[in-house]
C-alpha atoms as a PDB file:
ATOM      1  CA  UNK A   1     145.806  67.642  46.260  1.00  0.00           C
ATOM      2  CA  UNK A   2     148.198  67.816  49.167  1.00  0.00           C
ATOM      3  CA  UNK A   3     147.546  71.466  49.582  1.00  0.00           C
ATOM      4  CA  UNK A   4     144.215  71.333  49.078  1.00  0.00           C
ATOM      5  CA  UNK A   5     143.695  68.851  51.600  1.00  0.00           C
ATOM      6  CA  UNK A   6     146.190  70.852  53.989  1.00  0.00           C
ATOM      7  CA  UNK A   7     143.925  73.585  53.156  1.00  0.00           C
ATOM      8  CA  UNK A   8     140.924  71.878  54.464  1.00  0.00           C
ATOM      9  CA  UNK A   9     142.762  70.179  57.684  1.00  0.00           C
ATOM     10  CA  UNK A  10     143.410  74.235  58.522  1.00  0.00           C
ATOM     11  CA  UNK A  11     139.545  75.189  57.925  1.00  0.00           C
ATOM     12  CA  UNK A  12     138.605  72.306  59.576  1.00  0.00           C
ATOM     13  CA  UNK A  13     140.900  73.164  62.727  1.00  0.00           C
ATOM     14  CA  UNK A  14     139.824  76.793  62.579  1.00  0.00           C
ATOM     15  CA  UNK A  15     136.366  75.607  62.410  1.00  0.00           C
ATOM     16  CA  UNK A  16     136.457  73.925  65.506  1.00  0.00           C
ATOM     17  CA  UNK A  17     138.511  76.796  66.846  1.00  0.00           C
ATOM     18  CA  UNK A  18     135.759  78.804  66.527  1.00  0.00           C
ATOM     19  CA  UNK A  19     133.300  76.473  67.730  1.00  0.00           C
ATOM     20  CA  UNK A  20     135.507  75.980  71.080  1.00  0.00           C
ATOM     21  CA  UNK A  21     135.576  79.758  71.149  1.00  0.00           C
ATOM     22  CA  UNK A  22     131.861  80.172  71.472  1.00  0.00           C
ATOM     23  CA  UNK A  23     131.489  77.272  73.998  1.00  0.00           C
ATOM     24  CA  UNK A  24     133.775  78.902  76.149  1.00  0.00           C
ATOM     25  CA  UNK A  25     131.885  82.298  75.542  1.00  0.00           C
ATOM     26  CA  UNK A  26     128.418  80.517  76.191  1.00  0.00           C
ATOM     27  CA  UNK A  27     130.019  79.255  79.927  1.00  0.00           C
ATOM     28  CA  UNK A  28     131.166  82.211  80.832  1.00  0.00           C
ATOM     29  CA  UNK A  29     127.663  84.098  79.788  1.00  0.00           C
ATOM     30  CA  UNK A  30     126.012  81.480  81.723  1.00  0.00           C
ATOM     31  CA  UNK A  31     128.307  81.473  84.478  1.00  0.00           C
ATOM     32  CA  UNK A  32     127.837  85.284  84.769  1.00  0.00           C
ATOM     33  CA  UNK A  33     124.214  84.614  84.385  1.00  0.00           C
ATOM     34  CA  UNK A  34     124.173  82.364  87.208  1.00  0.00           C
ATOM     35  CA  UNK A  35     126.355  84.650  89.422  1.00  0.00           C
ATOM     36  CA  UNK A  36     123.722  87.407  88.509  1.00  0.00           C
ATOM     37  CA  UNK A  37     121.242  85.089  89.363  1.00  0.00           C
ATOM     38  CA  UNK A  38     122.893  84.345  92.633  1.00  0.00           C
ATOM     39  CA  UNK A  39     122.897  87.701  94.111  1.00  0.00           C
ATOM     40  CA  UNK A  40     119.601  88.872  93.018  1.00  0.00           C
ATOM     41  CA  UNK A  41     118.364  86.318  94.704  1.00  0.00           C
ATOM     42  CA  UNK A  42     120.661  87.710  97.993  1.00  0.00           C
ATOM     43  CA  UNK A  43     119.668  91.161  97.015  1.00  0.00           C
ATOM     44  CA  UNK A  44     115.423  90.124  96.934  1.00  0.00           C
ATOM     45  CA  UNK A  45     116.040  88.168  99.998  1.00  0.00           C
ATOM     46  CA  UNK A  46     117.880  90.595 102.464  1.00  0.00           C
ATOM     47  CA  UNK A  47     114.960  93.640 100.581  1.00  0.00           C
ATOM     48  CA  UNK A  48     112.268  91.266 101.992  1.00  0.00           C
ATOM     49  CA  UNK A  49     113.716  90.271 104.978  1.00  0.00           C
ATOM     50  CA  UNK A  50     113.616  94.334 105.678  1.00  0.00           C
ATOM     51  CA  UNK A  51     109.993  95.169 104.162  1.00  0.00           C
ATOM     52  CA  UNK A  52     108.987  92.021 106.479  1.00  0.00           C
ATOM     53  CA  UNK A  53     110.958  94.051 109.703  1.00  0.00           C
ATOM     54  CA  UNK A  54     109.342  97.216 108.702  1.00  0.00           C
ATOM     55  CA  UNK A  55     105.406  95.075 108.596  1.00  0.00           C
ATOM     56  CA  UNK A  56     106.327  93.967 111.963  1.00  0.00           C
ATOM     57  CA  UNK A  57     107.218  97.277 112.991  1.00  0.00           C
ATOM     58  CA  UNK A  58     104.019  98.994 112.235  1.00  0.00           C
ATOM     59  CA  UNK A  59     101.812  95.978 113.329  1.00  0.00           C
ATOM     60  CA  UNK A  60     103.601  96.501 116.878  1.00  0.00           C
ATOM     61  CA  UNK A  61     102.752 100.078 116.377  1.00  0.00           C
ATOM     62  CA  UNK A  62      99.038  99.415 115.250  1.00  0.00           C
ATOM     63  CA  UNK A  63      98.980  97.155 117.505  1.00  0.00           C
ATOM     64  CA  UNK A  64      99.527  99.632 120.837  1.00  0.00           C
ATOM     65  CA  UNK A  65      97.461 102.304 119.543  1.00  0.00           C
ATOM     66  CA  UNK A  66      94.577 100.082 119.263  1.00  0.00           C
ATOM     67  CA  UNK A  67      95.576  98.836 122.668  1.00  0.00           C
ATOM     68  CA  UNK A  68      95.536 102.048 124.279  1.00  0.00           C
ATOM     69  CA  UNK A  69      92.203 103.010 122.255  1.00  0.00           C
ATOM     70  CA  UNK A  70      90.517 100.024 123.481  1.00  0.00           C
ATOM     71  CA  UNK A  71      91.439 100.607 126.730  1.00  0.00           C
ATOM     72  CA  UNK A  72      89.830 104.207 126.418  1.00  0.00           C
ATOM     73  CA  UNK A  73      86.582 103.090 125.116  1.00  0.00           C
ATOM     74  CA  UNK A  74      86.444 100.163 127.930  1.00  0.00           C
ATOM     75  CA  UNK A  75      86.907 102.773 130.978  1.00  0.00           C
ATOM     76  CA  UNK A  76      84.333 105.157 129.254  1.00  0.00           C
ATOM     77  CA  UNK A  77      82.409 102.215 128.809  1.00  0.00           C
ATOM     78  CA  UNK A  78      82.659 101.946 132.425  1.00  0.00           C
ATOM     79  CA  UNK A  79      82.089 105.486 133.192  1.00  0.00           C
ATOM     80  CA  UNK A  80      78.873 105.066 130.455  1.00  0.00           C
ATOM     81  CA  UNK A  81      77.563 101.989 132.837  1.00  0.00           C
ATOM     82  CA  UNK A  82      77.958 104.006 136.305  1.00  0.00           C
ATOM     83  CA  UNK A  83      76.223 107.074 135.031  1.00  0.00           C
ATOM     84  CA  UNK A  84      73.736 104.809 133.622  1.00  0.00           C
ATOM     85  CA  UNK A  85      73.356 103.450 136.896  1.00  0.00           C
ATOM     86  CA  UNK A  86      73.364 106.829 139.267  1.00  0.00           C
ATOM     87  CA  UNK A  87      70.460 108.423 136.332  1.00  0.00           C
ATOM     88  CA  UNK A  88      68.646 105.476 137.207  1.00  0.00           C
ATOM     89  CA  UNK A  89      68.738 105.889 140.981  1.00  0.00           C
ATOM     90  CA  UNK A  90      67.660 109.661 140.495  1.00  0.00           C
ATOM     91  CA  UNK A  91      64.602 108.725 138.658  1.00  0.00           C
ATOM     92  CA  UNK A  92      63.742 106.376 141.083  1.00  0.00           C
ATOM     93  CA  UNK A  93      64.385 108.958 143.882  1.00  0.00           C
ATOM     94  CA  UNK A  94      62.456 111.465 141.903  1.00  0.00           C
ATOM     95  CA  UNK A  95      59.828 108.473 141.421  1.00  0.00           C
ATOM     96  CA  UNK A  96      59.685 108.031 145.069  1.00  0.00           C
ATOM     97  CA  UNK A  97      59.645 111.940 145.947  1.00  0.00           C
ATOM     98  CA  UNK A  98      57.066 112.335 143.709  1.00  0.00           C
ATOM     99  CA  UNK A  99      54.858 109.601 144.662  1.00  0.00           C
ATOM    100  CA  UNK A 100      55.199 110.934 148.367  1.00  0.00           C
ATOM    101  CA  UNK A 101      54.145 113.986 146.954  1.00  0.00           C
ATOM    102  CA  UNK A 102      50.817 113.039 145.483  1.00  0.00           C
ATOM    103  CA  UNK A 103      50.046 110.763 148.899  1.00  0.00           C
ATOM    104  CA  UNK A 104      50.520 114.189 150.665  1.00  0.00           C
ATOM    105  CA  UNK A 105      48.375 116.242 148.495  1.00  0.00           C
ATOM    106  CA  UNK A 106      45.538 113.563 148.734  1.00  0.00           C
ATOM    107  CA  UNK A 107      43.929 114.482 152.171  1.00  0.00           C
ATOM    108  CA  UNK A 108      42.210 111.701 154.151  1.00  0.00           C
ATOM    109  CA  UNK A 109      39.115 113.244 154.775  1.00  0.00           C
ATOM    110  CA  UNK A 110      36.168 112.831 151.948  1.00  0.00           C
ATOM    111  CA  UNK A 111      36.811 114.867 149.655  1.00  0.00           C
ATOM    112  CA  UNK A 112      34.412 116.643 146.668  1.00  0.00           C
ATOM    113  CA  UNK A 113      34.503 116.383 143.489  1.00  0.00           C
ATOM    114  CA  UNK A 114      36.420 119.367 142.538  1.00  0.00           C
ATOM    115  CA  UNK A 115      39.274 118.223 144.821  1.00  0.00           C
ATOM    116  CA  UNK A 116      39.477 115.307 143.374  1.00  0.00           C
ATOM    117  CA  UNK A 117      39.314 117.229 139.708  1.00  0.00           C
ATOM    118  CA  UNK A 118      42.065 119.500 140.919  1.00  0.00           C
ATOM    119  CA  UNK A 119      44.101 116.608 142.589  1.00  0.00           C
ATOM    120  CA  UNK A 120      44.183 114.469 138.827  1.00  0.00           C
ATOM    121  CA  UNK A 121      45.150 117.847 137.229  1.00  0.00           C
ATOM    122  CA  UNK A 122      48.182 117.738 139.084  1.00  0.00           C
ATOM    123  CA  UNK A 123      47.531 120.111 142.064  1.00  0.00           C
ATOM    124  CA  UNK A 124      47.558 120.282 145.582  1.00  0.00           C
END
């Protein structure tokens, strides 16, 4: 019985052996897990960090051509609003010139009928 009980004590022992051996396998896995863990999470935060200077980038970018477009369309805006203005002035002008016109082609003195025909169709 002696050696079958020494025979068992050395199973037993090899047993747990073996059973230390994976434990210690299982801490490093999870210590390498965590290290990969670790700097992944560097790696994704120093990548997003970038993408996020490279969003700012082009916004600033964006930002100064829509700037300088604005600032297009508000002087020819401008320019829109003054022509707007001088076309107006002309057709008052030519309002004016014209009524002066039709004051000179009526003459004061009684006129017929057929002057006054000729004067509605638009002549002098």
């Amino acid at each position: 019985f002696s050696s079958l009980d020494s025979s068992i004590e050395i199973l037993k022992k090899r047993a747990q052996e073996l059973i230390e051996n994976i434990n210690e396998s299982r801490q490093k896995d999870h210590a390498l897990m965590t290290n990969f863990r670790d700097s992944l999470k560097i790696k994704v935060s120093d990548l997003t960090e970038k993408l996020e200077e490279r969003m700012y980038q082009l916004y600033n970018h964006h930002n100064k051509i829509i700037q300088e477009k604005l600032q297009e369309f508000t002087q020819k805006m401008a320019k829109i609003s003054h022509l707007e203005t001088e076309l107006k002035q002309v057709c008052h002008t030519v309002e004016t010139v014209y009524k002066d016109f039709q004051d000179l082609c009526v003459q004061p003195e009684a006129t017929t009928l057929e002057e006054e025909q000729a004067h509605k169709d638009g002549e002098c």
